[in-house]
C-alpha atoms as a PDB file:
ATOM      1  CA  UNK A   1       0.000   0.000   0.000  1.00  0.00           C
ATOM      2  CA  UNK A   2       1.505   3.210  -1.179  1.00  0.00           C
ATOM      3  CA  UNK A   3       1.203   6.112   1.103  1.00  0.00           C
ATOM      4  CA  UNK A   4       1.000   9.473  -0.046  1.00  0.00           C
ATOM      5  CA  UNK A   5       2.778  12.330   1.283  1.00  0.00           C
ATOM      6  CA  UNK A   6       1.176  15.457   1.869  1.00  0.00           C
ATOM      7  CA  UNK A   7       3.143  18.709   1.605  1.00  0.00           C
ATOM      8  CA  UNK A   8       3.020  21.047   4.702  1.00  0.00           C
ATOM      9  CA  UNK A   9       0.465  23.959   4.717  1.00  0.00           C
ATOM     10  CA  UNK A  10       2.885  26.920   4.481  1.00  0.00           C
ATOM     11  CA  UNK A  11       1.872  30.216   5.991  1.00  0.00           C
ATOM     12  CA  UNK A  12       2.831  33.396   3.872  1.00  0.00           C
ATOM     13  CA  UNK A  13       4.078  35.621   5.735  1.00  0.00           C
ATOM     14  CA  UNK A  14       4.325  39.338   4.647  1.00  0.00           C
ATOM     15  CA  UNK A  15       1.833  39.732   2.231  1.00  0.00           C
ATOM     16  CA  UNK A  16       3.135  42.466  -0.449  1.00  0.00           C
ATOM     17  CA  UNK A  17       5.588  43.388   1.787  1.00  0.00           C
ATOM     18  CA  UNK A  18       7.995  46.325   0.263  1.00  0.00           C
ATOM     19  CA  UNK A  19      10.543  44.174  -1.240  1.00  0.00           C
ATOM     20  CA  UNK A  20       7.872  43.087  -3.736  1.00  0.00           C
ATOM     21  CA  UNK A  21       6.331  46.485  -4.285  1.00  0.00           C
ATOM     22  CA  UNK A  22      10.203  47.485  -5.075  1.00  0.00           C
ATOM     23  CA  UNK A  23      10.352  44.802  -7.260  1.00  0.00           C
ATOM     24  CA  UNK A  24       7.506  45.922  -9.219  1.00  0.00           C
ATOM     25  CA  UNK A  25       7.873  49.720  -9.219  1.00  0.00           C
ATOM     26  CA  UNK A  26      11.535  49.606 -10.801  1.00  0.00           C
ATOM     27  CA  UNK A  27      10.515  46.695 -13.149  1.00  0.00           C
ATOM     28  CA  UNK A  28       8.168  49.247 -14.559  1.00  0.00           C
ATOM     29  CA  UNK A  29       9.106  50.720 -18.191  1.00  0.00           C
ATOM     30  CA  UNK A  30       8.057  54.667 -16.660  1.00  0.00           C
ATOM     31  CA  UNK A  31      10.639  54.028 -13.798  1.00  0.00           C
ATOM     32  CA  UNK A  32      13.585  53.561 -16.313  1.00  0.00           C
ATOM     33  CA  UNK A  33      12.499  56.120 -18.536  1.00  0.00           C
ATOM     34  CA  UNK A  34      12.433  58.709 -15.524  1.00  0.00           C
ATOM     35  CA  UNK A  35      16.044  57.573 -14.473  1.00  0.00           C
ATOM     36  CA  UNK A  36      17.010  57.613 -17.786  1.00  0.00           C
ATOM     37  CA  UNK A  37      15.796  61.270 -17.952  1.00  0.00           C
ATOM     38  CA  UNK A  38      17.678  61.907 -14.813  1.00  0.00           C
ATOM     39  CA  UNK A  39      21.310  60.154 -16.589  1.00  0.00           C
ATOM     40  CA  UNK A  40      20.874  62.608 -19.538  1.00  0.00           C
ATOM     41  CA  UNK A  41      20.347  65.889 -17.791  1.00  0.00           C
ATOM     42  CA  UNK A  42      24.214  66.379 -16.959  1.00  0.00           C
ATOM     43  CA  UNK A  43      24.782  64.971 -20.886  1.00  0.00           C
ATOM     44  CA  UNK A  44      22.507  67.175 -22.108  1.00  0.00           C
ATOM     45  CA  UNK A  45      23.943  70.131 -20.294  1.00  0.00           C
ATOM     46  CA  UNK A  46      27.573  69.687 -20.799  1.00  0.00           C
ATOM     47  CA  UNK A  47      26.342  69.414 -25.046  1.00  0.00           C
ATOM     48  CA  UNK A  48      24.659  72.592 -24.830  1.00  0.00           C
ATOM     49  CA  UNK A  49      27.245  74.451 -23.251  1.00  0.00           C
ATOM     50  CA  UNK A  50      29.915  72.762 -25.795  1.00  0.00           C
ATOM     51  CA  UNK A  51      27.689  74.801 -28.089  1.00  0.00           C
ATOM     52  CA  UNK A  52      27.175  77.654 -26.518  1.00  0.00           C
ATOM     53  CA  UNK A  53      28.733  81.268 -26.562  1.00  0.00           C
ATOM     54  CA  UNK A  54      31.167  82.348 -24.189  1.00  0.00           C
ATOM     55  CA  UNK A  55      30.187  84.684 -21.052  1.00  0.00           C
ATOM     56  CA  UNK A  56      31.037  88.118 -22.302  1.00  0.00           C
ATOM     57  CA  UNK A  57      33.904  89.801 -21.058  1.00  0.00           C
ATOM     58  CA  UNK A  58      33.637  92.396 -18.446  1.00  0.00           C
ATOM     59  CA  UNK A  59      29.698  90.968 -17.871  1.00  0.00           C
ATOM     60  CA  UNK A  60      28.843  90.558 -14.021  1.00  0.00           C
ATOM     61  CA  UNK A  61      29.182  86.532 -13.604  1.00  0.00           C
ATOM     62  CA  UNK A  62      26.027  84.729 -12.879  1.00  0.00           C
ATOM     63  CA  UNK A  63      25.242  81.408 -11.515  1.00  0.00           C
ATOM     64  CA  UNK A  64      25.015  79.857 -15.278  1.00  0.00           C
ATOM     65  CA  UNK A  65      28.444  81.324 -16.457  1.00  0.00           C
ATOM     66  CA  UNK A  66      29.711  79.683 -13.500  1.00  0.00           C
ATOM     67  CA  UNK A  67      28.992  76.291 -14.477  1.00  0.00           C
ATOM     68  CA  UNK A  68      31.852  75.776 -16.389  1.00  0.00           C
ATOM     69  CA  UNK A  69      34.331  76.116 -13.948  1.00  0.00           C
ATOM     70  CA  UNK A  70      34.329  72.683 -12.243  1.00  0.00           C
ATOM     71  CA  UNK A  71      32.613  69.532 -11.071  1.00  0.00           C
ATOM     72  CA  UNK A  72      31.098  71.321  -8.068  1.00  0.00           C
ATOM     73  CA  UNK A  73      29.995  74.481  -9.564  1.00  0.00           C
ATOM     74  CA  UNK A  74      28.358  72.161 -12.103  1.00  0.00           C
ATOM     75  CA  UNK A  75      26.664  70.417  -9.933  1.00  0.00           C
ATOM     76  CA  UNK A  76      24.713  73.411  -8.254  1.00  0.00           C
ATOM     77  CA  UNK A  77      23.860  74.620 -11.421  1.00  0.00           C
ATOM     78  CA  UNK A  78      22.321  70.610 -12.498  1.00  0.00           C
ATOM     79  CA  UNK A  79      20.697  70.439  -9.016  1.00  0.00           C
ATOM     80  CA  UNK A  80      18.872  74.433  -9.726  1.00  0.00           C
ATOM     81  CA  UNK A  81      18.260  73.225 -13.116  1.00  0.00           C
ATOM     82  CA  UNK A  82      16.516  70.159 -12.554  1.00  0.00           C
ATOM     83  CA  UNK A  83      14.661  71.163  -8.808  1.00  0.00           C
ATOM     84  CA  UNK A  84      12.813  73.790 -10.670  1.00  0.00           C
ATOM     85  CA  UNK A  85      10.690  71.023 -13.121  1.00  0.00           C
ATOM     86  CA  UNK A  86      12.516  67.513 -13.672  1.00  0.00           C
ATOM     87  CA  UNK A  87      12.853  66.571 -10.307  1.00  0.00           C
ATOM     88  CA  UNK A  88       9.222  67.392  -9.051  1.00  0.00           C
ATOM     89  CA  UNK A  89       7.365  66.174 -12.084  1.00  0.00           C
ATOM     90  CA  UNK A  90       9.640  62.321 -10.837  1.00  0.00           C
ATOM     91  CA  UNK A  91       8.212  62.996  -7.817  1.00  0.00           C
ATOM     92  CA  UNK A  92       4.653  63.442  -8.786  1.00  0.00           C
ATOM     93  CA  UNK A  93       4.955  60.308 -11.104  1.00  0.00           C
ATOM     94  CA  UNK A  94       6.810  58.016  -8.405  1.00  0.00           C
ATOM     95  CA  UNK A  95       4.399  58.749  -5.944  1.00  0.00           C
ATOM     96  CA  UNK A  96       0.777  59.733  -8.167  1.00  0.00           C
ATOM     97  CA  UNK A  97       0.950  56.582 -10.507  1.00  0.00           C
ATOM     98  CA  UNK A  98       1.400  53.885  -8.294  1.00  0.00           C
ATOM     99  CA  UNK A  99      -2.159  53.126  -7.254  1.00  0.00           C
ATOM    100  CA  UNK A 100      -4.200  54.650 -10.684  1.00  0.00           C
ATOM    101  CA  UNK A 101      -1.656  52.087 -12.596  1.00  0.00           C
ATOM    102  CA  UNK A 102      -2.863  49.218 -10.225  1.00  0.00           C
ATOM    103  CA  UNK A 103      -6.657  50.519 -10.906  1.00  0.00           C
ATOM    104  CA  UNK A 104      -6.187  50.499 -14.459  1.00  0.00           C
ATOM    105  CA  UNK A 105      -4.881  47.836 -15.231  1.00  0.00           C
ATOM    106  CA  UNK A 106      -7.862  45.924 -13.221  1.00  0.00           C
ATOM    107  CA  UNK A 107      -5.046  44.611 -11.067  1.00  0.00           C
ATOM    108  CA  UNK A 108      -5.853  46.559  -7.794  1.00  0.00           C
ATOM    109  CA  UNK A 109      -8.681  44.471  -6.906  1.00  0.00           C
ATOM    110  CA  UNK A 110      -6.755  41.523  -6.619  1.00  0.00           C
ATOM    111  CA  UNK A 111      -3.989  43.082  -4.602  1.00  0.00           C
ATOM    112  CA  UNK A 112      -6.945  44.253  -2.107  1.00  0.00           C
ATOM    113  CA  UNK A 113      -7.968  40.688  -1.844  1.00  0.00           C
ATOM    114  CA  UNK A 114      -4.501  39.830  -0.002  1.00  0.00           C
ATOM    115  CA  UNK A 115      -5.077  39.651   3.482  1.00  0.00           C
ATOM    116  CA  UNK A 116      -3.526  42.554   4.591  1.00  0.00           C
ATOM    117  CA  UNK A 117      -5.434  46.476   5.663  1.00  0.00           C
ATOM    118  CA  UNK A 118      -5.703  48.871   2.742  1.00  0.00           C
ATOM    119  CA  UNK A 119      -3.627  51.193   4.671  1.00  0.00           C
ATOM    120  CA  UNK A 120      -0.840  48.382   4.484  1.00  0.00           C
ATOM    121  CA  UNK A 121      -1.055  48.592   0.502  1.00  0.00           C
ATOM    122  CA  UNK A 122      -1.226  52.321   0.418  1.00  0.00           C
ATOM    123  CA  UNK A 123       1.795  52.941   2.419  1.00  0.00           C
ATOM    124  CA  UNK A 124       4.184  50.277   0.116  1.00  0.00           C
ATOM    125  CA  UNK A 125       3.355  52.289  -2.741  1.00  0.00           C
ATOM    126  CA  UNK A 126       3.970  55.448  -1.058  1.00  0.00           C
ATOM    127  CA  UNK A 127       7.075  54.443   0.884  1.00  0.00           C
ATOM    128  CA  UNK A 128       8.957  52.848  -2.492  1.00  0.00           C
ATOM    129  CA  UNK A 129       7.706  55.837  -4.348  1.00  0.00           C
ATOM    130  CA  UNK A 130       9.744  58.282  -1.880  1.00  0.00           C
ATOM    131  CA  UNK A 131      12.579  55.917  -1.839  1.00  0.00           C
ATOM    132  CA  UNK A 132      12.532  56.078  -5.731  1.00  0.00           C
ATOM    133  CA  UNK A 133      12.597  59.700  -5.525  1.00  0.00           C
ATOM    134  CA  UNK A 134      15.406  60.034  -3.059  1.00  0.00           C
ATOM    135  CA  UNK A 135      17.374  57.772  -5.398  1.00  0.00           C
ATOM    136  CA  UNK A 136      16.894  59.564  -7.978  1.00  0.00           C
ATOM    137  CA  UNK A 137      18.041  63.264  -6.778  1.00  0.00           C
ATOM    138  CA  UNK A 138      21.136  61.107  -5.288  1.00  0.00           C
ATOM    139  CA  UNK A 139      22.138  59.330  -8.673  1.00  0.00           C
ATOM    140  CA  UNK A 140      21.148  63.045 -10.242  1.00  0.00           C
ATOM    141  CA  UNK A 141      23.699  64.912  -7.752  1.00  0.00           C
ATOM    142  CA  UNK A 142      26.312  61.771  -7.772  1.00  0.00           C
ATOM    143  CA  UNK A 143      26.522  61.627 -11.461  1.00  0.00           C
ATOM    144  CA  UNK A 144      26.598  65.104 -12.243  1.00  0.00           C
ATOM    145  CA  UNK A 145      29.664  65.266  -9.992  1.00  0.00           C
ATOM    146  CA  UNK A 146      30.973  62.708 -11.966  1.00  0.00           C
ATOM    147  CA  UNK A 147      30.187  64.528 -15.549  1.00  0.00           C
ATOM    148  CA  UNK A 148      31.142  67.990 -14.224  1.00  0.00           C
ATOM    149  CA  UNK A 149      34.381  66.703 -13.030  1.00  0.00           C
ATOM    150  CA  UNK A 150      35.352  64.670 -16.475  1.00  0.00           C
ATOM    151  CA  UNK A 151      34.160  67.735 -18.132  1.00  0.00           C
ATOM    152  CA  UNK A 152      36.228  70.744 -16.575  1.00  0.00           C
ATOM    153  CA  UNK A 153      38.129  68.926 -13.621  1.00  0.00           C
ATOM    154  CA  UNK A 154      38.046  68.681  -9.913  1.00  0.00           C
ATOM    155  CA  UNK A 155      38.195  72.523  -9.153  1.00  0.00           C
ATOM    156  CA  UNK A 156      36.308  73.459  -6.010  1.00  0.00           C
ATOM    157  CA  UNK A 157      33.148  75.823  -5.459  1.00  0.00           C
ATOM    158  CA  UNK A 158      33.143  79.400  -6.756  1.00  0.00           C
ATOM    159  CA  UNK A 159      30.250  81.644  -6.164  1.00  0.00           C
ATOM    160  CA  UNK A 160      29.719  84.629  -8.247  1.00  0.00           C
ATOM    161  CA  UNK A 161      30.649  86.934  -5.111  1.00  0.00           C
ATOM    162  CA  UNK A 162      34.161  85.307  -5.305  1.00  0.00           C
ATOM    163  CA  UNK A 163      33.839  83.182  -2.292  1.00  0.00           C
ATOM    164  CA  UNK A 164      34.882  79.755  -2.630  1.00  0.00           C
ATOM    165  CA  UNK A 165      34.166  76.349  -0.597  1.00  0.00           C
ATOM    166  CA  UNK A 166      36.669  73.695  -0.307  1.00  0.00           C
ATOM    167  CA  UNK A 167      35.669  70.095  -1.166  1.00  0.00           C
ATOM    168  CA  UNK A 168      35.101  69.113   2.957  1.00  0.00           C
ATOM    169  CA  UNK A 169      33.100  72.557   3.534  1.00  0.00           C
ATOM    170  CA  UNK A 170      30.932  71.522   0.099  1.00  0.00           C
ATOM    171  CA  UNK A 171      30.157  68.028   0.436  1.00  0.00           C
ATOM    172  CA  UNK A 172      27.942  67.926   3.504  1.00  0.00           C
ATOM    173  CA  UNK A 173      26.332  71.119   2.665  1.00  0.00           C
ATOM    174  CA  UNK A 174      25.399  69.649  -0.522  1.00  0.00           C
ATOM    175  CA  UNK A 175      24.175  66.289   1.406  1.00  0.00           C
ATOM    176  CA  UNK A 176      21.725  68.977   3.431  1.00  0.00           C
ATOM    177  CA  UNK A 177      20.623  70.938   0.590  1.00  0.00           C
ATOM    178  CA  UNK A 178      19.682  67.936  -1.087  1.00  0.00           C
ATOM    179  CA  UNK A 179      17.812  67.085   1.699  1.00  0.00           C
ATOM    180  CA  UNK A 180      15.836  70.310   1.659  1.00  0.00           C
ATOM    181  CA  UNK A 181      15.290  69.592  -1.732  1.00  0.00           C
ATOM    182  CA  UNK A 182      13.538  66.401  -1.311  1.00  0.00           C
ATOM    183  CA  UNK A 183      11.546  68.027   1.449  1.00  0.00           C
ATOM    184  CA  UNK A 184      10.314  70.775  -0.665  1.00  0.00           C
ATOM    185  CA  UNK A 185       9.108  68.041  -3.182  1.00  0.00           C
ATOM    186  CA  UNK A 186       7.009  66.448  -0.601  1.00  0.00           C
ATOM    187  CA  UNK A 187       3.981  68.591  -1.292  1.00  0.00           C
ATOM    188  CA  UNK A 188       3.910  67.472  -4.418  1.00  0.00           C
ATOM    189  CA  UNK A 189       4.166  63.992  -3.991  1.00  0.00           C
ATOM    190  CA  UNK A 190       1.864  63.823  -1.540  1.00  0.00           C
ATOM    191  CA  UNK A 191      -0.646  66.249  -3.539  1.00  0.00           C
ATOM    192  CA  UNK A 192      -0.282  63.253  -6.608  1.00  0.00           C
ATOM    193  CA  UNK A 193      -0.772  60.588  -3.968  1.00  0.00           C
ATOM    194  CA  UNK A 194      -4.269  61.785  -2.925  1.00  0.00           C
ATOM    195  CA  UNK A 195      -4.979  62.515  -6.666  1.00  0.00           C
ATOM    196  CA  UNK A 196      -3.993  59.052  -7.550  1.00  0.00           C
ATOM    197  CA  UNK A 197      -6.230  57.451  -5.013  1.00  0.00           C
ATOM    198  CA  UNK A 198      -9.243  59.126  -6.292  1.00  0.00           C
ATOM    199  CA  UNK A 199      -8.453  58.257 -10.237  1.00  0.00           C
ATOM    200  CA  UNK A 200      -7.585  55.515 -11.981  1.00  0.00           C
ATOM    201  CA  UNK A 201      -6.006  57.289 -14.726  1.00  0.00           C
ATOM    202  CA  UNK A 202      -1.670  57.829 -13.861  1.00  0.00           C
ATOM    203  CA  UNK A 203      -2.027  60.833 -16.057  1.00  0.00           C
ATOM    204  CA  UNK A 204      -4.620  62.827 -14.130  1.00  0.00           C
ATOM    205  CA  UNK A 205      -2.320  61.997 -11.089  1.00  0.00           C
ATOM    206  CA  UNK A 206       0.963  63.284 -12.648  1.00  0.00           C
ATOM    207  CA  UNK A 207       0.072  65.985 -14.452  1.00  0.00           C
ATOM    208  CA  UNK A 208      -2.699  67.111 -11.732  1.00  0.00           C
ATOM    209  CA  UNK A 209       0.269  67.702  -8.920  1.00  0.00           C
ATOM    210  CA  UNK A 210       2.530  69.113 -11.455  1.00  0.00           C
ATOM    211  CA  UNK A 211      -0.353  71.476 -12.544  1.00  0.00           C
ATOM    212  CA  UNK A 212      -1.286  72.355  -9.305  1.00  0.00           C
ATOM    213  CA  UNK A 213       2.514  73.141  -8.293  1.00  0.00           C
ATOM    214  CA  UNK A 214       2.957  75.379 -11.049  1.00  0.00           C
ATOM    215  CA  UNK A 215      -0.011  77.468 -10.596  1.00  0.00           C
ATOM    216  CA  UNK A 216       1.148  77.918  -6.878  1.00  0.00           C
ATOM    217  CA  UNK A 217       4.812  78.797  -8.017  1.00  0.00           C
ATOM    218  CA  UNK A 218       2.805  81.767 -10.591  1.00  0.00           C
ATOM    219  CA  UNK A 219       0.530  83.229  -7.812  1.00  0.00           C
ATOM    220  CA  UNK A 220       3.733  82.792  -5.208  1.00  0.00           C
ATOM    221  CA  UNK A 221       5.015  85.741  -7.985  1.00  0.00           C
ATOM    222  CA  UNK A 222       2.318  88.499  -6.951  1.00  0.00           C
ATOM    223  CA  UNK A 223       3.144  90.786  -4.418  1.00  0.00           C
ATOM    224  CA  UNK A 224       0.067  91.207  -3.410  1.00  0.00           C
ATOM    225  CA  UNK A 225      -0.616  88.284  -1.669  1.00  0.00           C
ATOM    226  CA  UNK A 226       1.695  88.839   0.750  1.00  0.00           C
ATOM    227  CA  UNK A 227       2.374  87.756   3.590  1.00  0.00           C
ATOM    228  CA  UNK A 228      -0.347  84.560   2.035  1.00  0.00           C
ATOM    229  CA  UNK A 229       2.406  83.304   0.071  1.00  0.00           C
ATOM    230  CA  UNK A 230       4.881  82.588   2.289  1.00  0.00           C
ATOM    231  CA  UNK A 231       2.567  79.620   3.025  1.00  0.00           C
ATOM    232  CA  UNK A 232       3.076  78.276  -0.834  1.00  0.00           C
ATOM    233  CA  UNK A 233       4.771  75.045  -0.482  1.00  0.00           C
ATOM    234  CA  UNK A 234       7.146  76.677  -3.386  1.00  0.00           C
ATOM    235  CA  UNK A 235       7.852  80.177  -1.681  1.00  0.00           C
ATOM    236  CA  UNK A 236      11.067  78.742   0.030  1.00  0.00           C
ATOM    237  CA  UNK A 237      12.281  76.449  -2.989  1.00  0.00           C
ATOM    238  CA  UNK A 238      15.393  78.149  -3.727  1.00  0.00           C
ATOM    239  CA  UNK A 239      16.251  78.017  -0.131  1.00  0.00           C
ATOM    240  CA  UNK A 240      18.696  75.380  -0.124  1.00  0.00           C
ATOM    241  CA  UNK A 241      20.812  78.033  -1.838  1.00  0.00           C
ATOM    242  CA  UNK A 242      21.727  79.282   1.577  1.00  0.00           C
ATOM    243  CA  UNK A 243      22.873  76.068   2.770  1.00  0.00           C
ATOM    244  CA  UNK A 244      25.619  76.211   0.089  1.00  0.00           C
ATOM    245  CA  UNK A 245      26.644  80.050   1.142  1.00  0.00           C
ATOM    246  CA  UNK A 246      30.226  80.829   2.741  1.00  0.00           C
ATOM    247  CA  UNK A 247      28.095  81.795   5.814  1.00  0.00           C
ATOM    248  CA  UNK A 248      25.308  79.342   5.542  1.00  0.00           C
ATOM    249  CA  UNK A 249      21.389  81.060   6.475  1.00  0.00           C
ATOM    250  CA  UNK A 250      18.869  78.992   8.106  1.00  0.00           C
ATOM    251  CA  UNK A 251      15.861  80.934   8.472  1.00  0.00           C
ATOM    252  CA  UNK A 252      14.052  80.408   4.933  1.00  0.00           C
ATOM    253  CA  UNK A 253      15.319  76.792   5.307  1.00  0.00           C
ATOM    254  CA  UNK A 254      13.205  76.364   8.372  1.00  0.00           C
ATOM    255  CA  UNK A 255      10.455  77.926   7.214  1.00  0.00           C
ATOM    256  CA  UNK A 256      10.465  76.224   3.665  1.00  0.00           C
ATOM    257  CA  UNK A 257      10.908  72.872   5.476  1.00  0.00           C
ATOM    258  CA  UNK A 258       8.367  73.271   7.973  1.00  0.00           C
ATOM    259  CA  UNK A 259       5.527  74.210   5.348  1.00  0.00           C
ATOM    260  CA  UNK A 260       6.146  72.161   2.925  1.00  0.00           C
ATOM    261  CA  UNK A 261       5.404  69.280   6.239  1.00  0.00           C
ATOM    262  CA  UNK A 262       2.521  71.261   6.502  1.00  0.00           C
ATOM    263  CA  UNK A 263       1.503  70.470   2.505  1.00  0.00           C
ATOM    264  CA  UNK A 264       2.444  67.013   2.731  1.00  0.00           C
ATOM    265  CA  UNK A 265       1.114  65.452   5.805  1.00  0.00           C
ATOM    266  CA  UNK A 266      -2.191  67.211   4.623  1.00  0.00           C
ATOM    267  CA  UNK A 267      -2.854  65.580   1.693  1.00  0.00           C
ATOM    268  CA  UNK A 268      -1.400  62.211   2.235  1.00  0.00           C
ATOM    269  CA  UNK A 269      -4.021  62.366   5.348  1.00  0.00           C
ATOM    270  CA  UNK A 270      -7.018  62.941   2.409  1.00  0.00           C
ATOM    271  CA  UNK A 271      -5.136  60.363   0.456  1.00  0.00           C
ATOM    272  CA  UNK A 272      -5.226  57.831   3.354  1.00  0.00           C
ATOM    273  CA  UNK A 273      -8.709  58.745   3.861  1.00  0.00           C
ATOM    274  CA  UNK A 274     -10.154  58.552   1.031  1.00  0.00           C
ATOM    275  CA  UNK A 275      -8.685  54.992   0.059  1.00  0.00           C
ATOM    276  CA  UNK A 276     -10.112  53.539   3.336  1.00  0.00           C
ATOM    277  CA  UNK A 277     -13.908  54.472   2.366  1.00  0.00           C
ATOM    278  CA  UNK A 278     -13.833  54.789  -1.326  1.00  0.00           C
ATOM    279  CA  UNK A 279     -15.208  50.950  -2.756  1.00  0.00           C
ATOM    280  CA  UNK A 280     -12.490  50.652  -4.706  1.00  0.00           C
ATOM    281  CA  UNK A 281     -13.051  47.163  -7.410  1.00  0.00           C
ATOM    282  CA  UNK A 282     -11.225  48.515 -10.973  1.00  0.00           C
END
């Protein structure tokens, strides 16, 4: 008599846990094309300056005429570059498209099936969409240094005032004022979150936040709304600025850092909120 054996019930333990959501976030075809965006910024920039004309002699240097004169220097002028549009719109689309993707491709009802809470689900796709936006301002800063210094050398910081920064003053000012950077794109983020959980279309997610931030950014222009506009979660953008400055200002730094909190616990609070209630089966 032949006795059959019977395989062990196995439990599964962590249920889409964040390794998995990693797994499928940067397996996704927008994820390469936004780090591929982010590898051929510093290309792009070093080709158009190739091109370009010479400052003029006897002009007052500015921050762009600047850029030339070594990997650090270079670097700044990436990090303004891209902070200004490239590095929020990743942001909106790391952190707006996880969940409308999920809806429209009639996948998120079986990933609400999995025994787990929706706020379990929600906050995998959030957390691996800020860790994909912290990697990519890192890999953006790291391999512009790496450009800017194969391009015109190792030369330390120069300011347009003059004042220069050695390599061990620059470095972990740079670390903090990419920091502040990444905190100033939390609004955003978390604005595209709660627009993603009420849509299932990634585009009404992306380009909503990105939409929304620019209008902000051309109101935070008027005058008029003073002292209103200090509460823009763009009024304080350029802030990190003073981080990099011989003697380094924290004031707008605090302020930008603490409003743009303000923005993003906000709205990640709706977004949270609203993916609890809504009956959510597409």
């Amino acid at each position: 008599m032949s006795v059959e054996t019977v395989e062990p019930v196995r439990r599964l333990h962590d249920p889409l846990s964040w390794r998995a959501e990693l797994g499928r976030q940067w397996g996704r075809r927008r994820t390469k094309v936004a780090f591929a965006l982010v590898l051929a910024l510093p290309l792009i920039l070093v080709a158009a300056f190739a091109f370009g004309d010479p400052p003029r002699p006897g002009a007052a240097p500015r921050f762009i005429d600047l850029a030339q004169d070594g990997a650090a220097n270079f670097t700044l002028f990436t990090l303004f570059a891209s902070s200004e549009l490239l590095l929020i719109l990743v942001a909106a689309l790391f952190c707006g498209d996880s969940v409308p993707a999920e809806a429209s491709w009639s996948s998120l009802r079986y990933l609400l099936i999995a025994p787990v809470r929706r706020s379990r689900l929600l906050t995998s796709k959030l957390v691996i969409g800020l860790v994909s936006t912290v990697a990519a301002a890192v890999l953006l800063v790291g391999w512009s240094l790496l450009v800017g210094g194969l391009a015109y050398g190792w030369a330390p910081l120069t300011s347009p005032t003059g004042e220069s920064l050695t390599w061990g003053q620059l470095l972990p000012r740079l670390a903090l004022a990419l920091a502040y950077v990444f905190v100033t794109l939390l609004p955003t983020a978390a604005i595209a979150f709660w627009i993603g959980v009420r849509s299932d279309a990634p585009l009404a997610a992306v380009g909503g936040a990105v939409l929304f931030t620019i209008v902000l950014n051309i109101l935070d222009q008027i005058d008029a709304l003073d002292p209103w506009r200090n509460a823009f979660p763009g009024h304080y953008n350029r802030a990190w600025q003073d981080i990099i400055a011989l003697d380094p200002q924290w004031t707008a730094v605090i302020h930008g850092a603490l409003w743009s909190l303000v923005w993003a616990v906000a709205f990640t609070m709706l977004g949270y909120r609203r993916f609890r209630r809504a009956d959510i089966l597409s």
